[in-house]
Protein backbone atom coordinates (compact mmCIF):
# COMPACT_ATOMS: atom_id res chain seq x y z
CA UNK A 1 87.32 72.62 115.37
CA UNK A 2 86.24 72.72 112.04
CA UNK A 3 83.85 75.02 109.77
CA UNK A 4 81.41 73.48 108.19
CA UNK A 5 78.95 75.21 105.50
CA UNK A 6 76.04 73.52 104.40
CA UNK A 7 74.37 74.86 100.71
CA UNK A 8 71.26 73.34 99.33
CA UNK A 9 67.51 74.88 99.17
CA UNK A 10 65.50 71.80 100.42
CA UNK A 11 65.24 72.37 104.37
CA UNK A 12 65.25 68.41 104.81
CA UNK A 13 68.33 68.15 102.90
CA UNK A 14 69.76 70.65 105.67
CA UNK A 15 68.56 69.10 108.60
CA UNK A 16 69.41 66.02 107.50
CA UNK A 17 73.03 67.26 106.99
CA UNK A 18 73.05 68.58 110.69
CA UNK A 19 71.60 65.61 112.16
CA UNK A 20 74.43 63.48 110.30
CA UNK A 21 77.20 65.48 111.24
CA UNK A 22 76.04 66.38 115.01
CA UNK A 23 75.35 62.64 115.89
CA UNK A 24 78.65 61.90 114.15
CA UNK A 25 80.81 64.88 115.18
CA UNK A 26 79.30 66.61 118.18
CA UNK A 27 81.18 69.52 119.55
CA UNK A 28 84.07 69.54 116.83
CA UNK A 29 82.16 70.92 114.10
CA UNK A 30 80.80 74.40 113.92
CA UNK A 31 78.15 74.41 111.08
CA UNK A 32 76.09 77.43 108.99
CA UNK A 33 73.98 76.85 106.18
CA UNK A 34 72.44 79.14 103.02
CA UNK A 35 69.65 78.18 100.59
CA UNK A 36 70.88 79.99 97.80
CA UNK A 37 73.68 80.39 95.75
CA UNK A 38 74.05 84.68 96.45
CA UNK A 39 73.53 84.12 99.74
CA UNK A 40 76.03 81.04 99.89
CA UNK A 41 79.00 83.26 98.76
CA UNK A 42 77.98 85.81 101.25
CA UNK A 43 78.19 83.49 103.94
CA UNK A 44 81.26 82.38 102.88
CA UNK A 45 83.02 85.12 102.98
CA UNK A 46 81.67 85.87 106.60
CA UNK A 47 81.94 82.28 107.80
CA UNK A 48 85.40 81.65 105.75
CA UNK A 49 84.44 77.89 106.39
CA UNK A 50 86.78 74.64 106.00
CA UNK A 51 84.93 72.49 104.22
CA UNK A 52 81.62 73.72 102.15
CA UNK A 53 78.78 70.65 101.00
CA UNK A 54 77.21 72.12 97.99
CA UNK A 55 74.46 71.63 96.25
CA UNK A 56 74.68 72.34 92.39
CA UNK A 57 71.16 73.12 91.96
CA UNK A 58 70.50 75.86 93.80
CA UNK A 59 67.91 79.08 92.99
CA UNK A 60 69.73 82.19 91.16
CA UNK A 61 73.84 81.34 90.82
CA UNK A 62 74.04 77.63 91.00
CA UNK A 63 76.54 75.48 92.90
CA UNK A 64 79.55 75.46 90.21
CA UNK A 65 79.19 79.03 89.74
CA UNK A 66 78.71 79.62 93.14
CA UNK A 67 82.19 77.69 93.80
CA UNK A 68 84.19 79.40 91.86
CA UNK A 69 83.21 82.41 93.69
CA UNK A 70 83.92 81.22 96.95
CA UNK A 71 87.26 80.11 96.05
CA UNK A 72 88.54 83.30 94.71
CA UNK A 73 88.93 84.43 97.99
CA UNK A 74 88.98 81.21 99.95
CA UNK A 75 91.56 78.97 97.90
CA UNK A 76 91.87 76.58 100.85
CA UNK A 77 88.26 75.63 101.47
CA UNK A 78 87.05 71.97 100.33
CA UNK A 79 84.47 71.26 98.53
CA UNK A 80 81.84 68.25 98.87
CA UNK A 81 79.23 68.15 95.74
CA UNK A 82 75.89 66.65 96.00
CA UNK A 83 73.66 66.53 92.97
CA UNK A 84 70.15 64.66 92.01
CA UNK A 85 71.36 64.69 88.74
CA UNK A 86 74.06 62.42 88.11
CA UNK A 87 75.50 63.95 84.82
CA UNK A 88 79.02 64.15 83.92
CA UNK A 89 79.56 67.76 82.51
CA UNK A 90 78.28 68.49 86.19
CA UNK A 91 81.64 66.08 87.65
CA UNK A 92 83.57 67.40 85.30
CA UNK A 93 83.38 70.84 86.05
CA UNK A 94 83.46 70.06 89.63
CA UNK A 95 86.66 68.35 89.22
CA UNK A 96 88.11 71.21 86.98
CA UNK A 97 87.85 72.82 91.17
CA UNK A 98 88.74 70.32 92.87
CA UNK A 99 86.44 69.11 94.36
CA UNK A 100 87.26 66.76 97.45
CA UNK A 101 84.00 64.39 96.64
CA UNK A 102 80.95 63.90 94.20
CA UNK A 103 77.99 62.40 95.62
CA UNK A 104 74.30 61.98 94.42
CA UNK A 105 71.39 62.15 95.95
CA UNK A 106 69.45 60.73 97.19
CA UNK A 107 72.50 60.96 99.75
CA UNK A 108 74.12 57.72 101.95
CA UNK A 109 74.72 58.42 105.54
CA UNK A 110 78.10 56.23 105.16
CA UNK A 111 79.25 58.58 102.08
CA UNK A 112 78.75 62.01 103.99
CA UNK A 113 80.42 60.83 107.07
CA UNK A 114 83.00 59.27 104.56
CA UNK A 115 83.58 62.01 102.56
CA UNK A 116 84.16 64.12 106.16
CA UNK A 117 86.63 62.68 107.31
CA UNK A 118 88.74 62.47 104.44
CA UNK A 119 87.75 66.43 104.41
CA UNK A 120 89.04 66.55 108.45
CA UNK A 121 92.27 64.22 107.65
CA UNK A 122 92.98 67.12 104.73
CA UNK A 123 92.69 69.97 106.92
CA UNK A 124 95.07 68.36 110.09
CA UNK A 125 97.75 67.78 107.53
CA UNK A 126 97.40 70.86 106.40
CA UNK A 127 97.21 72.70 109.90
CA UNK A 128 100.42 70.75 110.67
CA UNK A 129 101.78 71.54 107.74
CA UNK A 130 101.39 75.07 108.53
CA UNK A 131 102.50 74.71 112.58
CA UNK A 132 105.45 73.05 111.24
CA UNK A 133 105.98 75.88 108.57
CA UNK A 134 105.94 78.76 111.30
CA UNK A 135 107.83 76.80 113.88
CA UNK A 136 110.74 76.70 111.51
CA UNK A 137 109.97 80.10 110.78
CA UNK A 138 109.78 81.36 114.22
CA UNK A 139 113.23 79.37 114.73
CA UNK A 140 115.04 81.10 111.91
CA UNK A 141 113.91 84.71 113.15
CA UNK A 142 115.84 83.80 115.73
CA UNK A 143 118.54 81.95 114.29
CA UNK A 144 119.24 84.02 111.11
CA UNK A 145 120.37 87.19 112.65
CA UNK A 146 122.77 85.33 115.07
CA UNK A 147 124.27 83.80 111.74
CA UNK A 148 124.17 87.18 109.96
CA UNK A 149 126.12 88.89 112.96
CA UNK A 150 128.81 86.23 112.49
CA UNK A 151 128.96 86.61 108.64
CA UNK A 152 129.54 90.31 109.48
CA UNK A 153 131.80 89.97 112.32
CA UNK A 154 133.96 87.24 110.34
CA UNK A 155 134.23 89.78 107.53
CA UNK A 156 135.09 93.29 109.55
CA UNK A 157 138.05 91.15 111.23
CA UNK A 158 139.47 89.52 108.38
CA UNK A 159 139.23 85.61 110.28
CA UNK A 160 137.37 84.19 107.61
CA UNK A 161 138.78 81.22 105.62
CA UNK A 162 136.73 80.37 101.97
CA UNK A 163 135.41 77.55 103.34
CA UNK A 164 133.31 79.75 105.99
CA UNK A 165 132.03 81.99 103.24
CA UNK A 166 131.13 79.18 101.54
CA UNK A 167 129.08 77.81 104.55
CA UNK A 168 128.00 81.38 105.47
CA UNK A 169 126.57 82.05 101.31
CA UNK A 170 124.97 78.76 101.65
CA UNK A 171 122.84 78.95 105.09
CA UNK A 172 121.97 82.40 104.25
CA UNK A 173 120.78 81.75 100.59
CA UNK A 174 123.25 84.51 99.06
CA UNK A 175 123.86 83.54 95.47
CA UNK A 176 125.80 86.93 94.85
CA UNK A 177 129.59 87.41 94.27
CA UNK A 178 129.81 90.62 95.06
CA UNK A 179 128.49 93.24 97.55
CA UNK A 180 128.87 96.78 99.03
CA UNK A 181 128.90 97.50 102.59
CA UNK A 182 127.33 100.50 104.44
CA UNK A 183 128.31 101.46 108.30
CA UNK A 184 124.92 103.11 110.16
CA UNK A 185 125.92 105.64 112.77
CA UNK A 186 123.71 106.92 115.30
CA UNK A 187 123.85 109.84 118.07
CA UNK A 188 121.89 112.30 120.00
CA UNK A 189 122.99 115.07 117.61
CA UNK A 190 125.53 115.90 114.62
CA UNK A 191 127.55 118.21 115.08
CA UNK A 192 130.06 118.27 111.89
CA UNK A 193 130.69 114.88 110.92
CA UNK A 194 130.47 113.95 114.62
CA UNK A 195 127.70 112.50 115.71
CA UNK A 196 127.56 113.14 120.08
CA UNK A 197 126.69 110.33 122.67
CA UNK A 198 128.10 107.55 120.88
CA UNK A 199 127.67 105.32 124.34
CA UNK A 200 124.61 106.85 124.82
CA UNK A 201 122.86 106.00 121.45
CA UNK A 202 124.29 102.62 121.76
CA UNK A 203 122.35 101.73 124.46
CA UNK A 204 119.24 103.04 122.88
CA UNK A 205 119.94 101.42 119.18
CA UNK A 206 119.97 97.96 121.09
CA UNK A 207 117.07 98.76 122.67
CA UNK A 208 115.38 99.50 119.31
CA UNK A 209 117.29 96.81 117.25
CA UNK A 210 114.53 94.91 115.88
CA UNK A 211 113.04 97.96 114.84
CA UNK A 212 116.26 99.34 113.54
CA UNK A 213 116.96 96.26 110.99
CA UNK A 214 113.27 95.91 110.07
CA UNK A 215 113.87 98.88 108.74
CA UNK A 216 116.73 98.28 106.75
CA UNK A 217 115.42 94.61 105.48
CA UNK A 218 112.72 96.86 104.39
CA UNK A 219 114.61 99.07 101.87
CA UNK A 220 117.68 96.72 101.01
CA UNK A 221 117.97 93.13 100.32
CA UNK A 222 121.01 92.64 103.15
CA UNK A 223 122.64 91.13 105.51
CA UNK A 224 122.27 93.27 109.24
CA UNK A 225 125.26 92.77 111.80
CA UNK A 226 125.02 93.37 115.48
CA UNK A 227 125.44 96.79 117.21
CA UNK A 228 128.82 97.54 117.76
CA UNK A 229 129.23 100.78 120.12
CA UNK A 230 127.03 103.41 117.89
CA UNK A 231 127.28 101.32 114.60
CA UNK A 232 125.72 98.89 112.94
CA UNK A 233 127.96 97.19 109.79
CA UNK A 234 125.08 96.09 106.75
CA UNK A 235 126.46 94.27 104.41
CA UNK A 236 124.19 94.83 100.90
CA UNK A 237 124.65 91.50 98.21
CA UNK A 238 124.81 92.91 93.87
CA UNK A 239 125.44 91.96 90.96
CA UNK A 240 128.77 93.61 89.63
CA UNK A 241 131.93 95.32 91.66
CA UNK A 242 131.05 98.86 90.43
CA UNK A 243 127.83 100.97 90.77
CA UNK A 244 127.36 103.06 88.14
CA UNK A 245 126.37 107.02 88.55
CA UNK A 246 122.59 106.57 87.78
CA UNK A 247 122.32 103.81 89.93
CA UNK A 248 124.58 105.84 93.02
CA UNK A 249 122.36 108.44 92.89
CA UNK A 250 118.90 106.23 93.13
CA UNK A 251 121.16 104.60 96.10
CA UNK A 252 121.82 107.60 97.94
CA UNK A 253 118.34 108.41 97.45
CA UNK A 254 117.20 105.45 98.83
CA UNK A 255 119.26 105.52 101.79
CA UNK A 256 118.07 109.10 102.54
CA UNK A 257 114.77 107.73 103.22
CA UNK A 258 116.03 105.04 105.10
CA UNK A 259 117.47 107.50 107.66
CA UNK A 260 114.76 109.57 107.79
CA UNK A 261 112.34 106.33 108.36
CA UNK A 262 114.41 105.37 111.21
CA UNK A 263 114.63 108.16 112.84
CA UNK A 264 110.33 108.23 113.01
CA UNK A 265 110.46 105.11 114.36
CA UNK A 266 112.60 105.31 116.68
CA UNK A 267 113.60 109.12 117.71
CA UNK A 268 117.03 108.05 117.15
CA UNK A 269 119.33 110.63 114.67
CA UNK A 270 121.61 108.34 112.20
CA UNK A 271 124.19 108.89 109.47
CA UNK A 272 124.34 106.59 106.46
CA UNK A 273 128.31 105.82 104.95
CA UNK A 274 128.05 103.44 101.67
CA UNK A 275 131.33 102.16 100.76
CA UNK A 276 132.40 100.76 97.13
CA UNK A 277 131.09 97.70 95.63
CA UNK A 278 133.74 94.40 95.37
CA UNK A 279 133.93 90.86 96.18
CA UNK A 280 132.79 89.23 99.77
CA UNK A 281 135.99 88.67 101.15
CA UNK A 282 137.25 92.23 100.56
CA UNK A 283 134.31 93.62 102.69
CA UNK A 284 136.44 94.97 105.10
CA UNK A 285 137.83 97.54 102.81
CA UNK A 286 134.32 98.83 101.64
CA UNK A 287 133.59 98.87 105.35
CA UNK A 288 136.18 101.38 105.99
CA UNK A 289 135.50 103.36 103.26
CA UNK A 290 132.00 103.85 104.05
CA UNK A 291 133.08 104.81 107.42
CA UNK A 292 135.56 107.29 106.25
CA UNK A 293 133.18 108.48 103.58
CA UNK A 294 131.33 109.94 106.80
CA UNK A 295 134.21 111.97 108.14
CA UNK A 296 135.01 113.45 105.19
CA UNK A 297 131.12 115.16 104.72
CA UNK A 298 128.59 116.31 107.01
CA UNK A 299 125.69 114.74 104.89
CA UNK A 300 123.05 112.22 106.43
CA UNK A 301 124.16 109.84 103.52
CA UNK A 302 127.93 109.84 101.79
CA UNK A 303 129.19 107.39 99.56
CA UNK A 304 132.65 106.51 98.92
CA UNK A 305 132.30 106.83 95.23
CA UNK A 306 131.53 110.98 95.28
CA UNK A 307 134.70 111.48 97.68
CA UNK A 308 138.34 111.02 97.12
CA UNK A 309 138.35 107.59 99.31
CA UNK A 310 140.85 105.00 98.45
CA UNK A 311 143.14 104.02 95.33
CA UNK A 312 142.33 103.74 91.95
CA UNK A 313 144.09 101.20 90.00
CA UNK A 314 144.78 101.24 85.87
CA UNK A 315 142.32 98.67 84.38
CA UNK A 316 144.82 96.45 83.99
CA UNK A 317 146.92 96.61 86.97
CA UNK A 318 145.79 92.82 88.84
CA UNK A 319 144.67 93.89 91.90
CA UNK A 320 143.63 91.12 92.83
CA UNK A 321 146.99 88.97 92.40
CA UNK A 322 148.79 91.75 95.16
CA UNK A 323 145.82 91.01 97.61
CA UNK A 324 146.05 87.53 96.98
CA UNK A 325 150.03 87.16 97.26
CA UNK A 326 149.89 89.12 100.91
CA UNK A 327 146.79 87.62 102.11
CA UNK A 328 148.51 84.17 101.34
CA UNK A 329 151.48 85.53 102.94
CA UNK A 330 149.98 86.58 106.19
CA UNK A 331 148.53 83.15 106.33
CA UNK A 332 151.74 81.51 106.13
CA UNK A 333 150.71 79.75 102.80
CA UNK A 334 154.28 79.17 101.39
CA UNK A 335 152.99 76.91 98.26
CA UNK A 336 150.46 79.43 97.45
CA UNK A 337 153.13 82.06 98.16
CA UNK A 338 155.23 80.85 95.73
CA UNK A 339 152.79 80.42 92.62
CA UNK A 340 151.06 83.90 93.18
CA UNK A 341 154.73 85.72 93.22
CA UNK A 342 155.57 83.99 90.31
CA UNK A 343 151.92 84.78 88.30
CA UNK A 344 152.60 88.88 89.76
CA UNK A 345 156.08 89.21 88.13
CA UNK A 346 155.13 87.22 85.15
CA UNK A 347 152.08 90.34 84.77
CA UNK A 348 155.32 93.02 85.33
CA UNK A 349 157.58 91.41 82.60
CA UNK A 350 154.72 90.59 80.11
CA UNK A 351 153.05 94.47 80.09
CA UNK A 352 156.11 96.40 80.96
CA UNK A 353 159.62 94.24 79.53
CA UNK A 354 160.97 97.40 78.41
CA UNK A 355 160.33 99.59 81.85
CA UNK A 356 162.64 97.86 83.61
CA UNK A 357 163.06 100.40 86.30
CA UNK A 358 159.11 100.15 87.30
CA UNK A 359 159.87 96.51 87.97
CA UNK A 360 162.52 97.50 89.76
CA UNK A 361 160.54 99.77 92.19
CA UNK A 362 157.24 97.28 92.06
CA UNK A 363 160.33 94.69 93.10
CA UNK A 364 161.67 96.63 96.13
CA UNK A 365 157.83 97.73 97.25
CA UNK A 366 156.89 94.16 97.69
CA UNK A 367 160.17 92.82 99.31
CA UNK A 368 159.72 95.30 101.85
CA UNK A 369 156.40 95.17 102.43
CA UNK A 370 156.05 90.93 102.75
CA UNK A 371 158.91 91.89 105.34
CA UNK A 372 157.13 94.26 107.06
CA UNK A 373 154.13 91.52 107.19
CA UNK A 374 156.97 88.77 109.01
CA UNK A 375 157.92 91.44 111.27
CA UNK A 376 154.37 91.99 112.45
CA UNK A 377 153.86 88.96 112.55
CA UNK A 378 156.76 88.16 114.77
CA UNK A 379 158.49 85.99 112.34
CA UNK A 380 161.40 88.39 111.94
CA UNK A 381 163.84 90.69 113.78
CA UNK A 382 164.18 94.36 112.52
CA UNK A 383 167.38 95.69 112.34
CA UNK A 384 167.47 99.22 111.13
CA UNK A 385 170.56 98.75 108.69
CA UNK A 386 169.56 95.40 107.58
CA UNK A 387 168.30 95.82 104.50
CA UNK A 388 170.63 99.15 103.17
CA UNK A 389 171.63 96.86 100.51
CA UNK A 390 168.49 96.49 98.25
CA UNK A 391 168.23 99.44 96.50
CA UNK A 392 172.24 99.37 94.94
CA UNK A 393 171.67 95.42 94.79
CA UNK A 394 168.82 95.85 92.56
CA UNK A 395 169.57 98.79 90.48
CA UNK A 396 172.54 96.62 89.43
CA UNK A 397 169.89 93.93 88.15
CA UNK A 398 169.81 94.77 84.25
CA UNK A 399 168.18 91.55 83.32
CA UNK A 400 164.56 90.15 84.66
CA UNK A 401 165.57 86.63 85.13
CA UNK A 402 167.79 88.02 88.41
CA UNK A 403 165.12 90.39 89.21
CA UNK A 404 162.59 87.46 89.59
CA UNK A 405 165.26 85.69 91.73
CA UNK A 406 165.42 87.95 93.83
CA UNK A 407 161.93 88.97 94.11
CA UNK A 408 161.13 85.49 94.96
CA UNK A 409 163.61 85.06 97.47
CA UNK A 410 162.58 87.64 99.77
CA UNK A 411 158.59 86.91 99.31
CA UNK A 412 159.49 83.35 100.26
CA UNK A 413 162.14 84.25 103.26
CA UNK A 414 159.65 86.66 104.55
CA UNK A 415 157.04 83.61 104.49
CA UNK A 416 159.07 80.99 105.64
CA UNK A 417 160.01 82.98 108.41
CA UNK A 418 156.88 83.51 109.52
CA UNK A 419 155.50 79.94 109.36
CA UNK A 420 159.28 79.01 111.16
CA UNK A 421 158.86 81.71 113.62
CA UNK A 422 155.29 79.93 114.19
CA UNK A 423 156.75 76.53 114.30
CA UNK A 424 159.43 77.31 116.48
CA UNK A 425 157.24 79.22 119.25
CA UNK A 426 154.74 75.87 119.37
CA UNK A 427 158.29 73.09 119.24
CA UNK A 428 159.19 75.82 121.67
CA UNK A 429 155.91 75.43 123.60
CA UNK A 430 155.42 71.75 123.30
CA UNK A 431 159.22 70.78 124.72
CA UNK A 432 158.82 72.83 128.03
CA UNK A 433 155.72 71.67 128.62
CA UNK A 434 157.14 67.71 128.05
CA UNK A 435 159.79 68.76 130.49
CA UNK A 436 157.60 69.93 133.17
CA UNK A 437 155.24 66.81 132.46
CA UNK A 438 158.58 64.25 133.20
CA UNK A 439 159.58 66.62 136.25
CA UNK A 440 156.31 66.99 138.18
CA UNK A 441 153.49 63.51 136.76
CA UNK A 442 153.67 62.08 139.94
CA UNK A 443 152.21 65.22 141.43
CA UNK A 444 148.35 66.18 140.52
CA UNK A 445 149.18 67.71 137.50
CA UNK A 446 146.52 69.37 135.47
CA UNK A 447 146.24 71.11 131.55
CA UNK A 448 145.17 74.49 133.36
CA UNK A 449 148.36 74.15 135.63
CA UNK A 450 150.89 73.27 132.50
CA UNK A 451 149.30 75.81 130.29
CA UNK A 452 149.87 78.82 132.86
CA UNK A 453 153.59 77.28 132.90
CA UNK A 454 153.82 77.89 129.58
CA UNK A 455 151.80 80.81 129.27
CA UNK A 456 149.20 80.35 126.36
CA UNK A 457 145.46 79.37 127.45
CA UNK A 458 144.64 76.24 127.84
CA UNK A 459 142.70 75.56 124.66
CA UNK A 460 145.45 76.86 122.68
CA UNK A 461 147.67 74.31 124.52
CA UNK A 462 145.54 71.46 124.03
CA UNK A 463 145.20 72.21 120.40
CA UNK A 464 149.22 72.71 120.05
CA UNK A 465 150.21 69.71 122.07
CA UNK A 466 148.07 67.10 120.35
CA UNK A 467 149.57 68.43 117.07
CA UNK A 468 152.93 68.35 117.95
CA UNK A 469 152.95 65.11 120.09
CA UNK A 470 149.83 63.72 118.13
CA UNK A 471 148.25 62.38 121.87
CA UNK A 472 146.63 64.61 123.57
CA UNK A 473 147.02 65.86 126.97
CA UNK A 474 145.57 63.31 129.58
CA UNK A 475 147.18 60.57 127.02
CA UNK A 476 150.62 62.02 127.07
CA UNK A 477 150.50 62.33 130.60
CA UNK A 478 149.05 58.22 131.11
CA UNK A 479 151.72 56.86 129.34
CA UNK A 480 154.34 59.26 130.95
CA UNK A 481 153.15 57.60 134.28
CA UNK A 482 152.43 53.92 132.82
CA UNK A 483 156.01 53.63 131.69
CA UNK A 484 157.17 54.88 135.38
CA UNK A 485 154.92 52.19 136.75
CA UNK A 486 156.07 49.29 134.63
CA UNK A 487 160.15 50.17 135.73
CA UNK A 488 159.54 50.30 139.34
CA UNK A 489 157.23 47.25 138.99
CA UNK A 490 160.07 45.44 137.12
CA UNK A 491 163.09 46.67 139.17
CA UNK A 492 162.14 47.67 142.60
CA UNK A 493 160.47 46.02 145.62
CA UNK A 494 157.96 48.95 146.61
CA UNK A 495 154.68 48.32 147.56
CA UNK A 496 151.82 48.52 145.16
CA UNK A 497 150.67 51.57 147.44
CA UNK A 498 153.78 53.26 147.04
CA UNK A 499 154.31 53.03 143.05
CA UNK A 500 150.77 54.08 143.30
CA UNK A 501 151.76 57.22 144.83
CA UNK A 502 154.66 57.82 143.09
CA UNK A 503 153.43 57.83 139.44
CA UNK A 504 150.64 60.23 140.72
CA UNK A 505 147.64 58.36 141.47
CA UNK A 506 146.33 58.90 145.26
CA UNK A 507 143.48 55.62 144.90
CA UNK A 508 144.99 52.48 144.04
CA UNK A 509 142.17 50.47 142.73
CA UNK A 510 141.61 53.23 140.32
CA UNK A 511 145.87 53.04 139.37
CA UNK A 512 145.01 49.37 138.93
CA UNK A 513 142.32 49.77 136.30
CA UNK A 514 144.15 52.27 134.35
CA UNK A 515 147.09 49.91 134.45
CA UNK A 516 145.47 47.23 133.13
CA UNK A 517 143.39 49.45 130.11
CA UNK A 518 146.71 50.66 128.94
CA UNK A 519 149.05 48.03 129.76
CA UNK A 520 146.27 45.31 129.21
CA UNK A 521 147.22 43.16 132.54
CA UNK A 522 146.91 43.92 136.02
CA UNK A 523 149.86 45.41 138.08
CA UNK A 524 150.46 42.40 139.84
CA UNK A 525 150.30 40.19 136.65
CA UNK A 526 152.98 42.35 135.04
CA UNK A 527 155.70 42.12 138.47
CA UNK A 528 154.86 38.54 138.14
CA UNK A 529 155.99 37.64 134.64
C-alpha cells in the first residue's frame, strides 16, 4: 500500500487527482487531500504519507514553504510539484528539496501516472532496502553474541592463536589494542565476599540473559560472554594499558550503577570485579584479577587497581619479552624460542653488565621454570636430584658469554623436549596403529575401532595419521589391501571370491571397482598380464 496526499485548493484539481489514481491504482493507494498549505502540514504529520502531489500555489503558506515543513519531520516522503506557472525560481527551489517531479498544469494524465510510478518503484527499493537492512540485523542479534561468547571463551582458556584474534577484532569491528576485563557475579545474597546460591542464580541469570547484557551494552562499549556457573566474563575494549585514578574512580562509579540497574531489572543481587587494563591476548590475567579483586573486599564493585592484586614490574623491566619467551615455549615454537631468549638476555647484559649476580639469579629462574613448563607438559622426566648442579655450575660463570650459553641451552632443551616428547607420542601413535592396520585389513576394520586401539579419539587420530603418513585413513587402509590383492592375484591360484575375502571386502563387484580406481585395470586384467 502506499500513502498518497493530494495538496491543491481547486476541488477539480482534487477530484481529478483521485479519479486518475483510483482508475489507475485501485485498492493499492490510500489517498487524503488538504486545500491549504497550514492544513497540508497538519495532515501530514497525521497521515505521514509516501508520496505528497503539491501544489505551489496554495492560500496562506504556499507549496515550497509548505514542503520544507513537511520534510522536517518526514525526510522520506516524495514530493510531486504541479504549478500553472511554469517559472524557474519555482523548479529551482523545488529541486533544492528534491523533488521527485515538476509538472505544469494544466496537468497530462500520462505525466501523473508517470511520475507515480517512478514515486512507487522509489518506495519498493527503499522498503527492500530496509527488509534487507533488518534481516541482516535480526541475523547478527543472533549471530554476534555466539561470536562474542567464543572471543571470550578463546581468551579465559588461553587457545587462541593471533590469527583468531585477528579474525575475532575483525567480525566484531574492535579497532582497540587494548582492553580491561570485568567478571559479574551473581547470588541470592552476600554474605562477606561470598555471594550464596551460586547454582541457583545461575539458572536464573540465564533465564534473564538478554536482559542481563542489555544492560551492560548499555553502560559499556563491550564484548558480553556466556554465563558460566554464576559469572558472566565482559570483556571492555580502551585506548591505553593503564587507567588512570580520575578515570578509576568515574569507572567504579559507573559500574555501581550498573549493579544496581540490574538488580531492578531483574531481582537478581550481583558483584562487579574490574581487573587491570593490558593487551587482548593477556585477558586472562585481568580476568583473574578482577575475580580476585572480589575476594579480597566485600564491596558491590572492586577493582584490581585499589587492592594489592598482582606484580608490579620496574618501567623498564620487558614484560612482555618473559611472556612472550614462555608462551612461545609452551607452544613448542623452538625458532621463536630461540630469538626471544636471545633478545631477554641481551635486555639483562645491556641494563645490568655490572650486576652480574642478578643475571645469574634471572638465569637460574628461567631455566627452571621453561623446565617446569616441559615437565607439565609431559616432555620431560623429573628427577628430584637432577638438576643439584645449577646453582655451583653457574655461580662459577664469571663472564656473560657462558652465562648466555647456558641460558640458552636449557630454554632450548626444555623446548625441544617438549616438541620431541610431542613427536614421539604421535610416531609412537602412528606405528601401532600401521601395525594393527597390516595385522587385522582383511577384517572390517574401522577409524573408531583403530583409534580405541590406540587410545586417542578418533578425530585426533585422523588428524595425526594423515600428518604422519600424509594419506589419510580409508587411503592408507585401500592401498594396504590393493597391494595384498595384486600378490595373491600374481602368485596364487585363489578364486576371485576368495582374494575378495581375504583383503577385507565381503561384495566382490564392489572389490572389483575399487581395484580397478586404484589399480586402473580390472582384477582379472591384472592376473592376466
Amino acid at each position: 500500500m502506499y500513502k498518497i496526499m493530494l495538496a491543491d485548493d481547486e476541488g477539480i484539481v482534487i477530484d481529478s487527482l483521485k479519479f486518475i489514481i483510483g482508475k489507475e491504482f485501485g485498492g493499492k493507494c490510500i489517498v487524503e487531500y488538504a486545500k491549504t498549505g497550514r492544513s497540508v502540514i497538519e495532515l501530514a504529520e497525521k497521515f505521514r504519507p509516501d508520496i505528497a502531489i503539491m501544489d505551489i500555489q496554495m492560500p496562506g503558506i504556499n507549496g515550497i514553504e509548505a514542503m520544507k515543513e513537511i520534510r522536517k519531520n518526514n525526510a522520506n516522503v516524495l514530493f510531486i510539484v504541479m504549478s500553472a506557472y511554469d517559472k524557474f525560481d519555482y523548479a529551482k527551489e523545488a529541486i533544492k528539496l528534491g523533488v521527485l517531479e515538476y509538472i505544469t498544469k494544466p496537468m497530462e494524465r500520462t505525466k501523473i501516472v508517470s511520475a507515480l510510478k517512478k514515486g512507487m518503484e522509489r518506495i519498493d527499493e527503499e522498503r527492500e532496502k530496509r527488509s534487507n537492512d533488518l534481516m541482516v540485523k535480526e541475523k547478527l542479534e543472533t549471530v554476534i553474541p555466539i561470536i562474542e561468547s567464543g572471543l571470550i571463551y578463546d581468551i579465559l582458556l588461553q587457545e587462541q592463536f593471533s590469527e583468531d584474534i585477528d579474525n575475532y577484532k575483525t567480525i566484531l569491528g574492535l579497532d582497540k589494542r587494548y582492553a580491561y576485563m570485568m567478571s559479574i557475579v551473581c547470588g541470592d545474597e552476600q554474605i562477606g565476599n561470598h555471594m550464596t546460591n551460586a547454582v541457583g542464580s545461575s539458572v536464573k541469570m540465564q533465564q534473564h540473559y538478554q536482559e542481563v547484557r542489555e544492560c551492560v551494552k548499555d553502560y559499556f562499549d563491550c564484548i558480553v560472554g556466556t554465563v558460566m556457573s554464576n559469572k558472566l566474563a565482559v570483556l571492555v575494549p580502551c585506548d591505553k594499558d593503564c587507567v588512570d585514578y580520575n578515570e578509576r574512580i568515574g569507572l567504579i562509579e559507573k559500574t555501581r550503577e550498573l549493579v544496581r540497574r540490574m538488580r531492578q531489572k531483574t531481582g537478581i543481587n550481583f558483584r562487579i570485579g574490574i581487573g587491570r587494563a593490558g593487551v587482548l591476548q593477556e585477558m586472562a590475567g585481568s580476568y583473574e584479577e578482577a575475580l580476585n579483586a572480589l575476594l579480597m573486599t566485600t564491596g558491590s564493585v572492586a577493582h584490581a587497581d585499589d587492592l594489592p592484586i598482582g606484580c608490579d614490574y620496574a618501567e623498564d623491566y620487558p614484560i612482555h619479552l618473559e611472556k612472550k619467551l614462555f608462551d612461545e615455549l609452551e607452544k613448542g615454537e623452538i625458532d621463536n624460542v630461540y630469538s626471544t631468549a636471545k633478545k631477554f638476555f641481551h635486555w639483562m647484559t645491556e641494563s645490568n653488565a655490572k650486576n652480574i649476580m642478578s643475571i645469574r639469579l634471572k638465569t637460574l629462574e628461567f631455566a627452571l621454570y621453561a623446565e617446569h613448563i616441559a615437565y607439565r607438559k609431559g616432555g620431560m622426566t623429573y628427577h628430584f636430584t637432577s638438576r643439584q648442579e645449577y646453582l655451583p655450575t653457574i655461580m662459577n660463570m664469571d663472564d656473560l658469554d657462558s652465562l648466555r650459553e647456558w641460558f640458552l641451552e636449557k630454554i632450548m632443551g626444555a623446548c625441544q623436549n617438549i616438541v620431541g616428547k610431542r613427536e614421539e607420542k604421535s610416531n609412537s601413535i602412528i606405528e601401532m596403529a600401521e601395525e594393527y592396520i597390516k595385522d587385522n585389513f582383511h577384517k572390517d576394520v574401522s577409524l573408531d575401532e583403530v583409534s580405541k586401539t590406540v587410545n586417542i579419539s578418533p578425530y585426533y587420530f585422523s588428524k595425526i595419521f594423515k600428518e604422519g603418513t600424509g594419506k589419510n585413513f580409508i587411503e592408507y587402509l585401500t592401498n594396504i589391501r590393493m597391494e595384498r590383492a595384486k600378490e595373491l592375484l600374481s602368485t596364487t591360484e585363489h578364486s576371485m571370491k576368495e582374494i575378495c575375502a581375504m583383503c577385507g571386502y565381503s561384495d566382490p563387484n564392489y572389490f572389483s571397482r575399487s581395484f580397478k580406481k586404484n589399480v586402473g585395470v580390472t582384477p582379472t586384467e591384472f592376473k592376466n598380464t
